[in-house]
PDB file of N, CA and C in Angstrom:
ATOM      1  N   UNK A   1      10.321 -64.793 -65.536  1.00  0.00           N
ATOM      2  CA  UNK A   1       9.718 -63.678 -64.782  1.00  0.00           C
ATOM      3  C   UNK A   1      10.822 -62.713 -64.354  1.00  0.00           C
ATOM      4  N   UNK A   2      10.288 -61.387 -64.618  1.00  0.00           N
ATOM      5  CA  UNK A   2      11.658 -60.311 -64.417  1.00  0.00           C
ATOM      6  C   UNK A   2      11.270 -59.884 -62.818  1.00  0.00           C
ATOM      7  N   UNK A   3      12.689 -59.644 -62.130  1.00  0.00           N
ATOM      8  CA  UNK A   3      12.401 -59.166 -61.030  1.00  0.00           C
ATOM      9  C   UNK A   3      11.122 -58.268 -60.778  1.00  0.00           C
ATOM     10  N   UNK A   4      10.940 -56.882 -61.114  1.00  0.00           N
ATOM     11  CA  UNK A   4       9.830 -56.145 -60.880  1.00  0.00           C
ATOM     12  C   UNK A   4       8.588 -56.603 -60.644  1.00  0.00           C
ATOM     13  N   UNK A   5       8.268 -57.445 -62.159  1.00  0.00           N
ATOM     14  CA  UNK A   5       7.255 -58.395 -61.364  1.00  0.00           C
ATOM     15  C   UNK A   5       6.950 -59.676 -60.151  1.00  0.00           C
ATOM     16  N   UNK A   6       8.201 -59.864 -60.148  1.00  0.00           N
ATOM     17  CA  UNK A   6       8.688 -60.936 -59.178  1.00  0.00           C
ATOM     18  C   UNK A   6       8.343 -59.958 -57.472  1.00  0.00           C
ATOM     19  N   UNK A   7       8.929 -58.612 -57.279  1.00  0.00           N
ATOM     20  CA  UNK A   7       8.611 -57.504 -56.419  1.00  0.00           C
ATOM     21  C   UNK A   7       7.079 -57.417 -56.566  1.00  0.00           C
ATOM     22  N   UNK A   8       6.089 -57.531 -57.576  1.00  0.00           N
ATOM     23  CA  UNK A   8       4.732 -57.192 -57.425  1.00  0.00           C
ATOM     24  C   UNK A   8       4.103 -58.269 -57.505  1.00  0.00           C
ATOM     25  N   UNK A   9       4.306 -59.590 -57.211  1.00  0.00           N
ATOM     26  CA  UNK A   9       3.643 -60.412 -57.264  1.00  0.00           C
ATOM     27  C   UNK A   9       3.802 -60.782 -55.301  1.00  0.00           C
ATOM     28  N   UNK A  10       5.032 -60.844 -55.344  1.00  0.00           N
ATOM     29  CA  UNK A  10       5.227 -60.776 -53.621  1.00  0.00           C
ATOM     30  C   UNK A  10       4.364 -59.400 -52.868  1.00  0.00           C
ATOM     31  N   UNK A  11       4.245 -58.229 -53.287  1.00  0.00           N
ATOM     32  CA  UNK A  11       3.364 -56.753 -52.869  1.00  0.00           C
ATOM     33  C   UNK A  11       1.809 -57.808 -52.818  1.00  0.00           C
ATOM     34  N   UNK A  12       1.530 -58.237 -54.242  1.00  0.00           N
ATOM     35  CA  UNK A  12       0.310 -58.829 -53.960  1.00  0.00           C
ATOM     36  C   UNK A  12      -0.078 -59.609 -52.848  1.00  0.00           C
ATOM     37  N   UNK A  13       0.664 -60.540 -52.992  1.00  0.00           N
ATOM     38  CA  UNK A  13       1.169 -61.606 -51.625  1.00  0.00           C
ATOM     39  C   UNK A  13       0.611 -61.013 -50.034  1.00  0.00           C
ATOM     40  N   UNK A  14       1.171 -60.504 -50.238  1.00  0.00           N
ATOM     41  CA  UNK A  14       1.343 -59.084 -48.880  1.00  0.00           C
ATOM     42  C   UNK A  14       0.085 -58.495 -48.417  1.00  0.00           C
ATOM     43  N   UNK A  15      -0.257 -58.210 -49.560  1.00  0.00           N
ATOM     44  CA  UNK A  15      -2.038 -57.599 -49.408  1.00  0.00           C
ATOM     45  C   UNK A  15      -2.687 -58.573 -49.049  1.00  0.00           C
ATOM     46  N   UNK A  16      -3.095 -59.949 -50.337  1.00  0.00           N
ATOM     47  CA  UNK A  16      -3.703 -61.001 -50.285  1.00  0.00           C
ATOM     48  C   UNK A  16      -4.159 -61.153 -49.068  1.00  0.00           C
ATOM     49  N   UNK A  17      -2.752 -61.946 -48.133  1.00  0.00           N
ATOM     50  CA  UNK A  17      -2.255 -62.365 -46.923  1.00  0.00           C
ATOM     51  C   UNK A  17      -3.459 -61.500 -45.457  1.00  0.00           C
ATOM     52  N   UNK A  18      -2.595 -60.492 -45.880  1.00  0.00           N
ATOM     53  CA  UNK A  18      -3.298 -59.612 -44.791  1.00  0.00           C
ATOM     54  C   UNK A  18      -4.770 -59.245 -44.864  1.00  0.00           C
ATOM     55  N   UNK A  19      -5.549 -59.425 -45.803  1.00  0.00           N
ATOM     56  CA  UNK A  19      -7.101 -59.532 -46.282  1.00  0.00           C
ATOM     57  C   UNK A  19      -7.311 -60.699 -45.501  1.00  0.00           C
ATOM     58  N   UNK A  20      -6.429 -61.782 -46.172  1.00  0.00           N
ATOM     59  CA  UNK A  20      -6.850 -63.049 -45.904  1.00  0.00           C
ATOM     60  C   UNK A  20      -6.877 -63.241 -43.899  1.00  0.00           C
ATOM     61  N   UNK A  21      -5.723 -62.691 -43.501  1.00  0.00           N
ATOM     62  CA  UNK A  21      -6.041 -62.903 -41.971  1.00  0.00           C
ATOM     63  C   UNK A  21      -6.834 -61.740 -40.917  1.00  0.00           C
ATOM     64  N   UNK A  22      -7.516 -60.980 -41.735  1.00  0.00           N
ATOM     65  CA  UNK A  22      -8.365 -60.159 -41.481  1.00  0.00           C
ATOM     66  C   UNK A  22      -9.591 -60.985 -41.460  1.00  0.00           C
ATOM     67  N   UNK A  23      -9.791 -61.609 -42.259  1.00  0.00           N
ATOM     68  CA  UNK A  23     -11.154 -62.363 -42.350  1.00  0.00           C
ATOM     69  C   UNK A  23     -11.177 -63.474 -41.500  1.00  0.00           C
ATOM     70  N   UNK A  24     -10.012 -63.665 -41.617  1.00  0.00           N
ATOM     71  CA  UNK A  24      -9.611 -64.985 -40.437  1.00  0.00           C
ATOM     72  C   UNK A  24     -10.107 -64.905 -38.789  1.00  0.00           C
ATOM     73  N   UNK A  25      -9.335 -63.487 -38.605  1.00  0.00           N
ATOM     74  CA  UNK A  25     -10.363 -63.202 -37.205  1.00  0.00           C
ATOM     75  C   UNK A  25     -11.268 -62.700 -37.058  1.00  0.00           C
ATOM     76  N   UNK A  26     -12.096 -62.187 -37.780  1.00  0.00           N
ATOM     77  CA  UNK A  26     -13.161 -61.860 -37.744  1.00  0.00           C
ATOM     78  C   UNK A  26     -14.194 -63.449 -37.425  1.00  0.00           C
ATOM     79  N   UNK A  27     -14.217 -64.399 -38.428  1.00  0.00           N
ATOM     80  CA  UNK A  27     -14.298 -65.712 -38.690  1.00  0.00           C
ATOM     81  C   UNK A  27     -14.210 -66.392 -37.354  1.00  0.00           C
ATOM     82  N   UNK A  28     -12.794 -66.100 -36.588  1.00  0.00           N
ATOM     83  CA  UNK A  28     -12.593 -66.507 -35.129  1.00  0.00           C
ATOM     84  C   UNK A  28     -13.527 -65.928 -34.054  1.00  0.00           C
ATOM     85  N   UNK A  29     -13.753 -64.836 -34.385  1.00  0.00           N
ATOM     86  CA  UNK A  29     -14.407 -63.593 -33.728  1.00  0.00           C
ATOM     87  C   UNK A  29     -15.859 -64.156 -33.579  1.00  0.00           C
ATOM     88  N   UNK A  30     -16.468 -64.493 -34.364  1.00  0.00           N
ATOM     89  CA  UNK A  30     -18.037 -65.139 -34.482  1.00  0.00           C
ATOM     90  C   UNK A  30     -18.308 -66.707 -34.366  1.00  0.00           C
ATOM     91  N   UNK A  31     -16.720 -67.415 -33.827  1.00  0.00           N
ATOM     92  CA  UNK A  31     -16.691 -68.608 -33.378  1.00  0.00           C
ATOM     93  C   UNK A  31     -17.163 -69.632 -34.613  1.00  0.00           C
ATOM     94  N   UNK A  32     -16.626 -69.536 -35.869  1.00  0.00           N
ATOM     95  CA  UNK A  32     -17.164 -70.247 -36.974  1.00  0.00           C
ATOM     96  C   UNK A  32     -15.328 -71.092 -37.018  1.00  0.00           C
ATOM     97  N   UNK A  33     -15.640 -72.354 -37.344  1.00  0.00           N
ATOM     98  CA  UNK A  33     -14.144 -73.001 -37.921  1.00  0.00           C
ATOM     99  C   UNK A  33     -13.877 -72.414 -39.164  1.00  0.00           C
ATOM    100  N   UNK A  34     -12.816 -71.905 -38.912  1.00  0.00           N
ATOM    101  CA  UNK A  34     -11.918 -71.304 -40.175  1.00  0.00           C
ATOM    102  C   UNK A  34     -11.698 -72.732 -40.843  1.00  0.00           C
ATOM    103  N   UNK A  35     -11.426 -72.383 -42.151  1.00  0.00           N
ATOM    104  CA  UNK A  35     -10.597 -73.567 -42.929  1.00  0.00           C
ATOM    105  C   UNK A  35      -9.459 -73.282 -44.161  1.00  0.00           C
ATOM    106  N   UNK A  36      -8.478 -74.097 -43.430  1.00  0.00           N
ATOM    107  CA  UNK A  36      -7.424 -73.698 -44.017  1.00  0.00           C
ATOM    108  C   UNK A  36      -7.195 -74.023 -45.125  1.00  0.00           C
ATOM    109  N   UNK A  37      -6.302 -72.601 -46.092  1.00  0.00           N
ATOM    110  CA  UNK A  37      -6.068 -72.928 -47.765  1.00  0.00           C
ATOM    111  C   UNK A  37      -5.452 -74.136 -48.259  1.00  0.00           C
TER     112      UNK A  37
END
């Protein structure tokens, strides 16, 4: 794997992540157990 993509796979990461703990509190927000990846 060449750096650049190595840089856009971590960017993905990044997004993923932050989707992912967006939903997370929301999830917290309506008092449902989250479950972890």
């Amino acid at each position: 794997m060449d750096f650049s993509s190595w840089i856009d796979s971590i960017y993905v990461s990044m997004l993923w992540c932050n989707c992912c703990s967006q939903s997370f509190q929301d999830t917290m927000m309506e008092g449902a157990t989250p479950i972890n990846p």
